[in-house]
Protein backbone atom coordinates (compact mmCIF):
# COMPACT_ATOMS: atom_id res chain seq x y z
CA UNK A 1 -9.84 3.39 -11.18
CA UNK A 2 -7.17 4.07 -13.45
CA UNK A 3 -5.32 6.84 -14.60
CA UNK A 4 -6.31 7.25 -17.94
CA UNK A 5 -9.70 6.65 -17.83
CA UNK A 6 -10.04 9.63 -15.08
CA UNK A 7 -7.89 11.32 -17.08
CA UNK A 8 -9.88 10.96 -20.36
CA UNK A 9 -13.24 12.21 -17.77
CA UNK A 10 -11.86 15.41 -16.94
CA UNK A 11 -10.64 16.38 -20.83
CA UNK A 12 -14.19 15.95 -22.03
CA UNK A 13 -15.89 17.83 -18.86
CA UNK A 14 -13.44 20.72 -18.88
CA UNK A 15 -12.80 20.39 -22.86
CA UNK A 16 -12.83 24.11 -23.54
CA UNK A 17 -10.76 25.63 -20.17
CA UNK A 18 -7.04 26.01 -20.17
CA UNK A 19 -5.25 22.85 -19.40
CA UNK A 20 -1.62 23.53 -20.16
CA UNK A 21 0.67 26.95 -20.11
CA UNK A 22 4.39 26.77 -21.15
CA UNK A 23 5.88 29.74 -22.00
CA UNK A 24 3.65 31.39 -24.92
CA UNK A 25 2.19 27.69 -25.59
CA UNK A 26 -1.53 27.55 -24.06
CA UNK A 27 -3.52 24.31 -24.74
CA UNK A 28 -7.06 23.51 -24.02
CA UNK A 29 -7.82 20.01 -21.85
CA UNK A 30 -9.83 19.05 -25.60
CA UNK A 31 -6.51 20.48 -27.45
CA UNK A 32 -4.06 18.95 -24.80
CA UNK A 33 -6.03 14.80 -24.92
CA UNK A 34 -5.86 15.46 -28.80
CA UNK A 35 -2.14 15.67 -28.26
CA UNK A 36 -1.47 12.75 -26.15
CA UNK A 37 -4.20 10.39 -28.28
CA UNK A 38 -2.37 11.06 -31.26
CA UNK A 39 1.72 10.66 -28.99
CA UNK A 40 -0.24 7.17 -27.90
CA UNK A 41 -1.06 6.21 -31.66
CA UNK A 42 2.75 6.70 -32.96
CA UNK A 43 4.02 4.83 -29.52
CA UNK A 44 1.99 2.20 -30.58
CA UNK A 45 3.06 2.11 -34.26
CA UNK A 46 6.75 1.99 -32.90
CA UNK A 47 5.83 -1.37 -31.19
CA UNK A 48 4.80 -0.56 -27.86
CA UNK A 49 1.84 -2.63 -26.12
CA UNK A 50 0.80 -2.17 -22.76
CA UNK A 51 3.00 -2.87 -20.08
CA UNK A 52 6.19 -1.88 -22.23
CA UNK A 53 8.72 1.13 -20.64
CA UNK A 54 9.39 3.91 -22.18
CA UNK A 55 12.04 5.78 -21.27
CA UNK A 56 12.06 10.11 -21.43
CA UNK A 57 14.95 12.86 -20.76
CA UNK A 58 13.45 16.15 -20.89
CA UNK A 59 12.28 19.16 -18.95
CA UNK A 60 9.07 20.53 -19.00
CA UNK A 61 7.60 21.33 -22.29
CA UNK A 62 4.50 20.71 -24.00
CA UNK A 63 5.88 17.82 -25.07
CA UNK A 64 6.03 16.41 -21.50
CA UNK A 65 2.85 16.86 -21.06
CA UNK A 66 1.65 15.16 -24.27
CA UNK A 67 4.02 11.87 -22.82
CA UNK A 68 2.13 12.49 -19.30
CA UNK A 69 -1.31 11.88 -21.16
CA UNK A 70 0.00 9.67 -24.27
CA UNK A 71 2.00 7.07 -21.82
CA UNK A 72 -1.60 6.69 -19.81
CA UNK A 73 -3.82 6.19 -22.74
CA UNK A 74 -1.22 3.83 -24.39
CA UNK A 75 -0.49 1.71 -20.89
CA UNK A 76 2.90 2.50 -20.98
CA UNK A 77 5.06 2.48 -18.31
CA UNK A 78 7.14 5.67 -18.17
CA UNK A 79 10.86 5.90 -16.84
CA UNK A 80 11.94 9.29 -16.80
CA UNK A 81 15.93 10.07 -16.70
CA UNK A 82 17.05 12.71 -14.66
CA UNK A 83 19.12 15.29 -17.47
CA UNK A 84 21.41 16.08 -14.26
CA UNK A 85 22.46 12.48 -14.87
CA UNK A 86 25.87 11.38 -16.76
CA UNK A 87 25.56 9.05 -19.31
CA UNK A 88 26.41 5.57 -17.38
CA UNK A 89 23.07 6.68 -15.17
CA UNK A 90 20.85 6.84 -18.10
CA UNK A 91 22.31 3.43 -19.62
CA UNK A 92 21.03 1.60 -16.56
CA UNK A 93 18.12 3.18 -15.86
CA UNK A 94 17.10 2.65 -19.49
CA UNK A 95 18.42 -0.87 -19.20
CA UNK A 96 17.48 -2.49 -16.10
CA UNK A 97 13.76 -1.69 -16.92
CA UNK A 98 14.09 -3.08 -20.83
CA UNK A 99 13.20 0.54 -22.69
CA UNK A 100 11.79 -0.33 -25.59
CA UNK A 101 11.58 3.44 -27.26
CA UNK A 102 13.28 6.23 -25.45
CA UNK A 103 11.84 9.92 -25.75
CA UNK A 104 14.82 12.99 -26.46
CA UNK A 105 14.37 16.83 -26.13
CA UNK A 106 16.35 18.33 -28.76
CA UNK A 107 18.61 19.87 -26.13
CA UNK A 108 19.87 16.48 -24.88
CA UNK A 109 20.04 14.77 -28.26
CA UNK A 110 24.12 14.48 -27.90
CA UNK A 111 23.68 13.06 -24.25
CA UNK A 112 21.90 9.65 -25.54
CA UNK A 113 23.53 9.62 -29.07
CA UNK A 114 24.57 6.23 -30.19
CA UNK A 115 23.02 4.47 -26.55
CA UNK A 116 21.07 2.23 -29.03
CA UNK A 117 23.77 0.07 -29.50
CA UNK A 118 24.85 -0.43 -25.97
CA UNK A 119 20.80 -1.41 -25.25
CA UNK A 120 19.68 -4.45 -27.08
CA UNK A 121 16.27 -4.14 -26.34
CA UNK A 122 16.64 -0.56 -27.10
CA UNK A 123 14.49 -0.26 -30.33
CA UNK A 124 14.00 3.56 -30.99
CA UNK A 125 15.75 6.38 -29.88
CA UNK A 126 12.80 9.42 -30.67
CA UNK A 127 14.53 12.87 -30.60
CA UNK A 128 11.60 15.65 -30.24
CA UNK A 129 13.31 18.05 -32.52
CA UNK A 130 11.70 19.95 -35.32
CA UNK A 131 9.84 17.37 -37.13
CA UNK A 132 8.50 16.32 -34.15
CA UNK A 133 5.35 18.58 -34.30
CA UNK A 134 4.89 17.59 -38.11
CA UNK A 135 4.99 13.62 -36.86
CA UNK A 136 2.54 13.96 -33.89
CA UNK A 137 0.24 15.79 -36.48
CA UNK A 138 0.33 12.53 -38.71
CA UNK A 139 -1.06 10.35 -36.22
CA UNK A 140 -4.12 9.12 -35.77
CA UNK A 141 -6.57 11.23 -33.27
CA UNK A 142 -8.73 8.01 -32.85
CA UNK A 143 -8.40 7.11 -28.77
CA UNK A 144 -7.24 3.14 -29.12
CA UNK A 145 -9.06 2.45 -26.14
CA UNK A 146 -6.48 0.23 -24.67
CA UNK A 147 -7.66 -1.45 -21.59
CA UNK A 148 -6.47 -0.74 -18.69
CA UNK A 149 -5.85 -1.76 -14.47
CA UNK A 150 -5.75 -0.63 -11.60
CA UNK A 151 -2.83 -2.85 -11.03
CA UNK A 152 -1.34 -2.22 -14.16
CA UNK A 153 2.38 -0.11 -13.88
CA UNK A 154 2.13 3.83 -14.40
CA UNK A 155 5.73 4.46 -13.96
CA UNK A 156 8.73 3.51 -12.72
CA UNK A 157 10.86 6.77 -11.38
CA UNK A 158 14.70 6.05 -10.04
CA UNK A 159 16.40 6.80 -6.44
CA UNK A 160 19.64 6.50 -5.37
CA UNK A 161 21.62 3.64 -4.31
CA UNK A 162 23.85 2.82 -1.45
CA UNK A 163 25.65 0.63 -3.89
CA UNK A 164 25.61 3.24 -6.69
CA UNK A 165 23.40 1.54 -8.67
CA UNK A 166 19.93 3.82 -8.64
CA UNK A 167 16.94 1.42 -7.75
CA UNK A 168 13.48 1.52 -9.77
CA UNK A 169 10.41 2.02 -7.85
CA UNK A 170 7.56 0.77 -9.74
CA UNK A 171 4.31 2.58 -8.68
CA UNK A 172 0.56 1.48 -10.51
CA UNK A 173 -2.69 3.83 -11.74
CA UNK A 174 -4.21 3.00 -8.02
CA UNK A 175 -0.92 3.46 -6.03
CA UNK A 176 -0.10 6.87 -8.32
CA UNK A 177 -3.90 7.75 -7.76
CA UNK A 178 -3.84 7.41 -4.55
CA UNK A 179 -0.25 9.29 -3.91
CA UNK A 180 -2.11 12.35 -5.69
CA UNK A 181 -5.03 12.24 -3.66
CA UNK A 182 -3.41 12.21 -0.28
CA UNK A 183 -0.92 15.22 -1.12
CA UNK A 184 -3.73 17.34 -1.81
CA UNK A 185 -6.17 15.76 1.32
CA UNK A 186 -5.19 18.73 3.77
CA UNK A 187 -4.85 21.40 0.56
CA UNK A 188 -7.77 23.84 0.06
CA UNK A 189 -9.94 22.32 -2.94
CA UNK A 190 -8.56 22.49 -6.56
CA UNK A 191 -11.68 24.35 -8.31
CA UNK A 192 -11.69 24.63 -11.69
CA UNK A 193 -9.60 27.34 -13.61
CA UNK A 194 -7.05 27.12 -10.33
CA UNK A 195 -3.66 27.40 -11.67
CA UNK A 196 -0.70 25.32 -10.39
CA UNK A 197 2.97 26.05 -11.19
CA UNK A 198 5.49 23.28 -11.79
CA UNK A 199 9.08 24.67 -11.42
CA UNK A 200 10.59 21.22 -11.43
CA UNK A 201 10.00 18.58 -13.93
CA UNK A 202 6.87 17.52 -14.46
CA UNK A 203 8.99 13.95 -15.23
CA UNK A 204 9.81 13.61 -11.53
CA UNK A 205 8.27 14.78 -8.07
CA UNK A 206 6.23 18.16 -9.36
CA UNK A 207 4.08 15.14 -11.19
CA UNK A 208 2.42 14.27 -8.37
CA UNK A 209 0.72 17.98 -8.53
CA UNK A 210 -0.06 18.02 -12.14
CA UNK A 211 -2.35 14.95 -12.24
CA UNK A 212 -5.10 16.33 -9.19
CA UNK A 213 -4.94 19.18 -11.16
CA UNK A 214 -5.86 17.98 -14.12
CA UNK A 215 -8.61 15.67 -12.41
CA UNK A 216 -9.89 19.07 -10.95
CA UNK A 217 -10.03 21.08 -14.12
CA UNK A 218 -7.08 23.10 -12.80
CA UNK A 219 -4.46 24.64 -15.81
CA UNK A 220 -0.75 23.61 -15.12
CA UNK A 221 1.82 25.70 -15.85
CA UNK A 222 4.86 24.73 -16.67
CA UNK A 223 8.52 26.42 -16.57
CA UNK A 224 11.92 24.24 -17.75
CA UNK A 225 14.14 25.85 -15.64
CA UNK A 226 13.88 27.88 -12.10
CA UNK A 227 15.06 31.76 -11.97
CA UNK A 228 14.34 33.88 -8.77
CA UNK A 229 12.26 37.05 -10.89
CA UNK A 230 11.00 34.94 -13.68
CA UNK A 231 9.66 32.92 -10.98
CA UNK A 232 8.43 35.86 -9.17
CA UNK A 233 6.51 37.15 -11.93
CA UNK A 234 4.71 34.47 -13.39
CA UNK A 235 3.29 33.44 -10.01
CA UNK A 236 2.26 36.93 -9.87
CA UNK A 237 1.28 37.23 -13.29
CA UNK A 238 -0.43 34.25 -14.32
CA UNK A 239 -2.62 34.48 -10.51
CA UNK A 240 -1.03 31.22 -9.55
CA UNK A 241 -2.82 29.07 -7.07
CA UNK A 242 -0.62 26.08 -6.16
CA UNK A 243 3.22 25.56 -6.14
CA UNK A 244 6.09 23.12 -5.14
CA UNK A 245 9.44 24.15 -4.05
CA UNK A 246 12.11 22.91 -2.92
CA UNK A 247 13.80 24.84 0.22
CA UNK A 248 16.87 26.28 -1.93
CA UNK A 249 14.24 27.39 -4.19
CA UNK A 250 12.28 29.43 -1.36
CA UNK A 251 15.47 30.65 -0.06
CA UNK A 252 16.19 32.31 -3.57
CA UNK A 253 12.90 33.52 -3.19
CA UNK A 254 12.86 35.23 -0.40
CA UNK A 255 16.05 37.11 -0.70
CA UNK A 256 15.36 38.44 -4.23
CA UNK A 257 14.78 42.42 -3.98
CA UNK A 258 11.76 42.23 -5.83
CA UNK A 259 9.58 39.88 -3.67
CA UNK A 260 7.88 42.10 -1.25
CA UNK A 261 5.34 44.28 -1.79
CA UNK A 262 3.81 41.69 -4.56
CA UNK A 263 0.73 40.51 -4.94
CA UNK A 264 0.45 37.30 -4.12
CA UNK A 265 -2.98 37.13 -3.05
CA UNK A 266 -4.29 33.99 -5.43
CA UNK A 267 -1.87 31.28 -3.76
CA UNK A 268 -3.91 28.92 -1.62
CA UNK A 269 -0.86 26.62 -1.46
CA UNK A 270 2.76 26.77 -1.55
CA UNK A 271 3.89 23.23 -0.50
CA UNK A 272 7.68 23.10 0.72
CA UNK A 273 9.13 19.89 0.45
CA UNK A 274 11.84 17.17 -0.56
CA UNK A 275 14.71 18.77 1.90
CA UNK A 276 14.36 20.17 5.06
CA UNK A 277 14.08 24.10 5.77
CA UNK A 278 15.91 26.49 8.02
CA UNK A 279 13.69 28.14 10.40
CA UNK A 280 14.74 31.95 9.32
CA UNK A 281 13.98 30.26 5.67
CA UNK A 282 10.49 29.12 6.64
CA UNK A 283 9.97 32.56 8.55
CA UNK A 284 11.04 35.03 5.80
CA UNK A 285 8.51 32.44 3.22
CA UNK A 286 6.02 33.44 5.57
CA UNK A 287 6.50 37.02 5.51
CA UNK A 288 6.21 36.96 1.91
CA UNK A 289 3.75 34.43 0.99
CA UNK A 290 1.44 35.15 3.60
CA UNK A 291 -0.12 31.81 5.59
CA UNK A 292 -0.53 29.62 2.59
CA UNK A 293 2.79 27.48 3.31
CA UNK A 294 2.70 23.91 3.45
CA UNK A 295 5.33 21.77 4.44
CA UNK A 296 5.16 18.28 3.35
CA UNK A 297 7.58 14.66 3.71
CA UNK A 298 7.73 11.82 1.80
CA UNK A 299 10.29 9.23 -0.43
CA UNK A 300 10.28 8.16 -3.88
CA UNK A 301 9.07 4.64 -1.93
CA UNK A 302 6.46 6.22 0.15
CA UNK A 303 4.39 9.51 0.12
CA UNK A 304 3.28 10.97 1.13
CA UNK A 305 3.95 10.45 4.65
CA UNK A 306 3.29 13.87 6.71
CA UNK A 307 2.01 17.11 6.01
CA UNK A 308 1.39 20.54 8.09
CA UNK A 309 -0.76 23.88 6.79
CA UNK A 310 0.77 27.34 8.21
CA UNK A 311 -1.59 27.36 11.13
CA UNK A 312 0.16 24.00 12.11
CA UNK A 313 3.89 24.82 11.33
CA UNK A 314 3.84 27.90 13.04
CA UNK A 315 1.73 27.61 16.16
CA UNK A 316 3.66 27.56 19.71
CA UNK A 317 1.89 24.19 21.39
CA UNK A 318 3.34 22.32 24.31
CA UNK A 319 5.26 19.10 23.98
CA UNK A 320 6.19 20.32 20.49
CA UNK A 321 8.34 22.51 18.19
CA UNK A 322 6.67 22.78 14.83
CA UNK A 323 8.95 24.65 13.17
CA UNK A 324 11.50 21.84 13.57
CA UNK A 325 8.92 19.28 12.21
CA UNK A 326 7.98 17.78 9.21
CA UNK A 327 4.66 17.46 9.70
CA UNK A 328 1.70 15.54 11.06
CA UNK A 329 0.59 12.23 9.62
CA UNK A 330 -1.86 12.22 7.29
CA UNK A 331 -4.99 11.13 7.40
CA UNK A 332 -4.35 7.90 5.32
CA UNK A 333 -0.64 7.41 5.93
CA UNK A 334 0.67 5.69 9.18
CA UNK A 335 4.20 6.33 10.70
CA UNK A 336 5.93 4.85 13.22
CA UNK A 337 9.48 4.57 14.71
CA UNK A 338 11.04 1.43 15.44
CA UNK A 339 14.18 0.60 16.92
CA UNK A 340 16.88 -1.83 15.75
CA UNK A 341 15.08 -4.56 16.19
CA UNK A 342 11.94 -3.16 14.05
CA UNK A 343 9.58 -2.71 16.89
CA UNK A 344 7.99 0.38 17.59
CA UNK A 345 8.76 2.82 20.17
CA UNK A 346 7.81 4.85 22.69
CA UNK A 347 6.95 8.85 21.90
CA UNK A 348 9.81 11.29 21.46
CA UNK A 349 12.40 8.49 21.19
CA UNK A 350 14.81 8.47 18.39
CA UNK A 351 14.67 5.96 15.75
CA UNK A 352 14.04 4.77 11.99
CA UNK A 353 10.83 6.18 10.42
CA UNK A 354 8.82 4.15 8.96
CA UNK A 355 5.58 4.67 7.15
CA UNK A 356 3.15 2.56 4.67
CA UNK A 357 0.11 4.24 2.59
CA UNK A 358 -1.86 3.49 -0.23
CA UNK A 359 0.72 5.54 -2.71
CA UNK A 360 3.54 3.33 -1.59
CA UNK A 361 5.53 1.85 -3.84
CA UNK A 362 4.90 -1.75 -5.41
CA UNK A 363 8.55 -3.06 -5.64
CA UNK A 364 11.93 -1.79 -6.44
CA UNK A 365 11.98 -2.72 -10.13
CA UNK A 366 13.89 -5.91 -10.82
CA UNK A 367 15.61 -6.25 -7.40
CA UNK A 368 13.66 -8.66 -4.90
CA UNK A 369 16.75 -8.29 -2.49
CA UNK A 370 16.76 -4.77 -2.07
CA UNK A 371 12.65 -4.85 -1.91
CA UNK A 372 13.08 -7.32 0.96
CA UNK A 373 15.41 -4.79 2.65
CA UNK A 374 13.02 -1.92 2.85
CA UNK A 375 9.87 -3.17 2.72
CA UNK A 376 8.91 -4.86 5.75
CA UNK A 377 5.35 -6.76 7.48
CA UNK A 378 3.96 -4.29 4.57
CA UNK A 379 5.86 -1.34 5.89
CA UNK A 380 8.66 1.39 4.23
CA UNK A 381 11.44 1.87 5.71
CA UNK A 382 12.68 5.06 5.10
CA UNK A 383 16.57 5.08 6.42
CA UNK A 384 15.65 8.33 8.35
CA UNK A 385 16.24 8.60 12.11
CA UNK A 386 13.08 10.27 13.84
CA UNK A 387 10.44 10.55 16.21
CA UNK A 388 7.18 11.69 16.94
CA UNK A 389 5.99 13.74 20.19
CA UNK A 390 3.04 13.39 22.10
CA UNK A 391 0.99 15.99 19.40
CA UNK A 392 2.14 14.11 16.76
CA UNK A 393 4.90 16.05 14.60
CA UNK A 394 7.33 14.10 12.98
CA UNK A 395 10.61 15.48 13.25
CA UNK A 396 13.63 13.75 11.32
CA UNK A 397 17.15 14.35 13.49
CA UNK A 398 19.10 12.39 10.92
CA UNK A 399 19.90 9.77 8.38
CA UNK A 400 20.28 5.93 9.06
CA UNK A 401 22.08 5.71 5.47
CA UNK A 402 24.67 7.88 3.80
CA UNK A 403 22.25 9.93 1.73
CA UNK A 404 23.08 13.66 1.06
CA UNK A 405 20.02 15.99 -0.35
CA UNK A 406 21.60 18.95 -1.87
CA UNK A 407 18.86 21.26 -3.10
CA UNK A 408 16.33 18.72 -3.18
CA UNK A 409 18.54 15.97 -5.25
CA UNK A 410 19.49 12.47 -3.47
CA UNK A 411 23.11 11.91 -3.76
CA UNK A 412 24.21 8.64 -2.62
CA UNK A 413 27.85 8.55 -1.73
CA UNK A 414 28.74 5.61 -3.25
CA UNK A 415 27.94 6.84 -6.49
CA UNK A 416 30.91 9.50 -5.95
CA UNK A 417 33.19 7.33 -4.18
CA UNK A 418 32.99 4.58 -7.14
CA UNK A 419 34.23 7.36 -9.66
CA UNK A 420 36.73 8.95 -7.46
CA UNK A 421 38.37 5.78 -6.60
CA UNK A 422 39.07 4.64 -10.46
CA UNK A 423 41.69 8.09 -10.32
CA UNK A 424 45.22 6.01 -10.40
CA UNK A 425 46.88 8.27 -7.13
CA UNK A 426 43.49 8.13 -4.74
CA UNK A 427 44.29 4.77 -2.65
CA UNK A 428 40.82 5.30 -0.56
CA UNK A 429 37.97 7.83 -0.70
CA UNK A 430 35.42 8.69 1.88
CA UNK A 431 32.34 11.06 0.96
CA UNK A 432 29.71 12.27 3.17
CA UNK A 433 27.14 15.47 3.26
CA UNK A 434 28.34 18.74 4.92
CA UNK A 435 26.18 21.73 5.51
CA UNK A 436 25.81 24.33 2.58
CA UNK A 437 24.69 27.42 2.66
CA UNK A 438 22.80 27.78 -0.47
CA UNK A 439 21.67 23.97 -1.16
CA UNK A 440 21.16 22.91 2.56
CA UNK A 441 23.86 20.14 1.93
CA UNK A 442 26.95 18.97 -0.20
CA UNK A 443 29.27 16.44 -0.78
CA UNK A 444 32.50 16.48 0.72
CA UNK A 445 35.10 14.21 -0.28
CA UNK A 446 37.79 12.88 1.62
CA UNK A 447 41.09 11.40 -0.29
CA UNK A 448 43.74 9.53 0.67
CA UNK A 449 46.73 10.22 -1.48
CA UNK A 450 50.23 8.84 -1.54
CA UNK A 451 52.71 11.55 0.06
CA UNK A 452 53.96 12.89 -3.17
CA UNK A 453 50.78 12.65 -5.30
CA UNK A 454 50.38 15.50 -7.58
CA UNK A 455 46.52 15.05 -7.79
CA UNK A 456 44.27 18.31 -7.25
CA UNK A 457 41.39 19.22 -5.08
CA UNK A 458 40.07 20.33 -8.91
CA UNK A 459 41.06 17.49 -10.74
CA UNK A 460 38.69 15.34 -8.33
CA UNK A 461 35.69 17.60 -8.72
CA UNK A 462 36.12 17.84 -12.44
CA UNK A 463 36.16 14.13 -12.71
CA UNK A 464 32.85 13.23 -10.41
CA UNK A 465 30.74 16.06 -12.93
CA UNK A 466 31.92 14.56 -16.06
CA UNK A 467 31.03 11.34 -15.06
CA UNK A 468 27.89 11.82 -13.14
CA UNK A 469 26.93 15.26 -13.47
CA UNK A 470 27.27 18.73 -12.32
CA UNK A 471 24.80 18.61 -9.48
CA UNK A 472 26.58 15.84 -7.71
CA UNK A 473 30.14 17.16 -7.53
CA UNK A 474 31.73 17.36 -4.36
CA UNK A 475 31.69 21.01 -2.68
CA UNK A 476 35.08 20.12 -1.01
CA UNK A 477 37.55 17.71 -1.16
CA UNK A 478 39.91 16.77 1.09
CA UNK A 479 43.47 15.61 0.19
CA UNK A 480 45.39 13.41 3.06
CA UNK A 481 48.09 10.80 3.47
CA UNK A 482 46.45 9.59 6.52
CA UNK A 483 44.10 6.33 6.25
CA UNK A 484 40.85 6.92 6.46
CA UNK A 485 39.16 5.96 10.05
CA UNK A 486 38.16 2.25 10.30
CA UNK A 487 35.98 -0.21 12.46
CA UNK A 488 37.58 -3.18 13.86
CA UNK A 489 35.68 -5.12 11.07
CA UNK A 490 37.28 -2.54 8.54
CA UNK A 491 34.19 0.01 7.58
CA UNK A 492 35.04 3.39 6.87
CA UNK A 493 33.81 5.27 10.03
CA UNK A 494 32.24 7.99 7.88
CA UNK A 495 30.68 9.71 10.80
CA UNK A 496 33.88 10.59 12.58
CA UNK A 497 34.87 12.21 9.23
CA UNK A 498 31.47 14.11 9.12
CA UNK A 499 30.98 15.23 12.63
CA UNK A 500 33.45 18.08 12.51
CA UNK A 501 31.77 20.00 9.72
CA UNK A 502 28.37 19.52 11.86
CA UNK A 503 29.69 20.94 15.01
CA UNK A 504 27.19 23.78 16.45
CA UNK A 505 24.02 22.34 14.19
CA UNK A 506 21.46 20.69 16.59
CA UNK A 507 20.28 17.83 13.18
CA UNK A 508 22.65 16.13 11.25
CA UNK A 509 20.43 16.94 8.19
CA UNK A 510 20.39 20.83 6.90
CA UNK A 511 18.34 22.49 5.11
CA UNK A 512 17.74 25.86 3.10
């Protein structure tokens, strides 16, 4: 099975129903394949032939989901930029997986201008401005019928680095297939007409929603950027059925004036994921959703891995505390935890999750080293510190790497620490993830300065969001003159920086 061909199945059975909402845009599945066979026709006549990447930076739009089909029915590999990202970011993303055209929303145009000529293999630079409706039009609406595998690449989506350099993780039709189908295994059945709501990019995680949907005959709707009563209204508006958020998402939610007393009475599932969740968070989404939450886990590598309906999360059962957890395992996902020495342990003992299914990821794009490192006797390993009780909930007590999540974004301090160290008065830098209110975690940075420096706690934050983007800033910085703690062998001792900020919290991960 491949993607396009199920794909191509579900346009002609459900031809005439609703396949796409954004904003006042409504397309039909028939209206919506049209689309993408014609975005597939002028990909090829820019050069590309199956197998070649194409890179994208946009949010969701109509024209996201025409790349969603077009990319399948052309067998194109899709790399989608993050537009959080700095510039540097999107020049190796692009280049480390040989982009051969690269896909602009109008809005980010000025982002990407000129990157051409610092990609060789580079060859088109497509801004979706407004001609691009008049050049989608011209194409042909003749499906090429290019052949397609099961093993052939679907996309390639981007996570962080430890060594700042973001890794590719190169997923096929049967592994993206199959990542699709287990999400929704423990969901009530998509029936046609359902309606699922992607506030995050369609690009990135909410994809792995919009294509079971499709396969169902559901309608996905689409919004480019989350507001609390926008939000509110369309799910209560539009009778929305299924929805992904993110915990600093639900925690908006749930403290916006307007969200009791709604009716909310269509969603079968809310699914909470990609960060953990405070309890009072969880128990206030409860209050107003009503017992449709879902909380799920997973990586960019593997997913996903765990999963848990309301009944699950909050029941009271001995030997466990589901509100802490993650989940249970699913059905065709194993998990284990294994100790230093990669062997598996005994329940309720703490150590590195690990997890393989059949929507794990092929390779890390390009890097057989790092591949070797976390993929191991056919298993992920996931740099989380865990364990499982005697029931079976997963419950993740902290990270083996450096990795913040702040509001549902990896940040990988090395990307921060590389930029903050090229400042001329910061002789060492430290950075690490500190509870936040608002986006479960931040980065804080810690900077050694010489006594007299004249550097600013500003200057610092201003200089990580120019480089790398807003989102990743550091929420503090610290300016010192002491060195920064060391191992006898010389490594920073970043946890002896961090531990003071965690004092009182029972996981050194936080949540929303």
């Amino acid at each position: 099975m491949d993607v396009r061909t199920l794909m191509g199945r579900a346009a002609r059975h459900y031809s005439t129903r609703e396949a796409i909402v954004h904003n006042d845009r409504r397309l039909t599945f028939a209206e919506a394949w049209s689309r993408g066979v014609r975005l597939a026709n002028g990909l090829r006549a820019l050069g590309i032939q199956p197998g070649d990447r194409v890179g994208v930076l946009e949010d969701n739009s109509v024209e996201a989901a025409d790349l969603f089909q077009g990319a399948a029915i052309a067998n194109a590999v899709r790399v989608p930029l993050y537009p959080r990202n700095g510039r540097p970011a999107h020049l190796h993303m692009l280049g480390h997986t040989s982009c051969k055209v690269l896909l602009v929303s109008a809005q980010y145009a000025h982002e990407v201008e000129g990157i051409a000529h610092e990609l060789p293999e580079l060859e088109h630079v497509f801004v979706r401005g407004g001609d691009y409706e008049t050049w989608l039009a011209a194409q042909s609406d003749v499906d090429p019928d290019v052949a397609v595998q099961p093993d052939d690449y679907f996309i390639i989506r981007h996570t962080g680095g430890t060594t700042g350099k973001s890794k590719g993780v190169a997923y096929t039709h049967k592994a993206w297939l199959a990542a699709g189908r287990d999400w929704f295994y423990t969901f009530p059945p998509v029936e046609p007409g359902d309606r699922c709501l992607h506030l995050g990019p369609i690009s990135h995680g909410s994809g792995y929603q919009y294509l079971p949907v499709w396969l169902a005959g559901g309608c996905n709707v689409m919004i480019e950027h989350f507001e609390t009563t926008a939000t509110l209204d369309l799910i209560e508006g539009e009778r929305i059925n299924y929805a992904f958020m993110v915990p600093t998402m639900v925690n908006a939610v749930v403290h916006d004036n307007s969200a009791r007393g709604r009716d909310f009475s269509a969603m079968k599932c809310l699914l909470i994921a990609a960060a953990p969740i405070q309890d009072a968070t969880a128990l206030a989404a409860r209050e107003v959703f009503g017992d449709c939450l879902y909380q799920g886990y997973g990586q960019t590598e593997v997913l996903p891995v765990s999963m848990m309906n309301s009944a699950q999360w909050f029941a009271e059962l001995d030997g466990s505390n589901p509100l802490r957890s993650c989940g249970l395992a699913l059905p065709f996902a194993e998990v284990e935890i294994w100790d230093e020495e990669n062997q598996p342990i005994e329940a309720n003992e703490v150590g590195e999750i690990v997890a393989r299914s059949d929507g794990m990821m092929s390779e890390f794009w390009n890097n057989p080293q790092a591949t070797a490192e976390r993929v191991v006797n056919g298993w992920i390993k996931t740099g989380d510190l865990g364990k499982l009780d005697a029931n079976g909930y997963l419950y993740i007590v902290d990270r083996a790497d450096d990795m913040i999540i702040s509001g549902g974004y990896n940040i990988w301090p090395a990307e921060l620490e590389n930029v903050i160290a090229g400042h001329p008065q910061v002789l060492e830098v430290a950075v690490f993830g500190v509870p936040h209110e608002r986006w479960g975690e931040t980065p804080h940075a810690v900077c050694v300065v010489a006594p007299h420096a004249s550097v600013s706690e500003d200057e610092i934050v201003d200089m990580v969001a120019g480089d790398l983007g807003s989102y990743k800033k550091p929420g503090g910085v610290t300016l010192t003159t002491e060195p920064l703690p060391k191992s006898p062998v010389g490594k920073v001792k970043r946890k002896d920086l961090r531990e003071p900020f965690w004092e009182g919290v029972d996981r050194r991960v936080s949540g929303s």
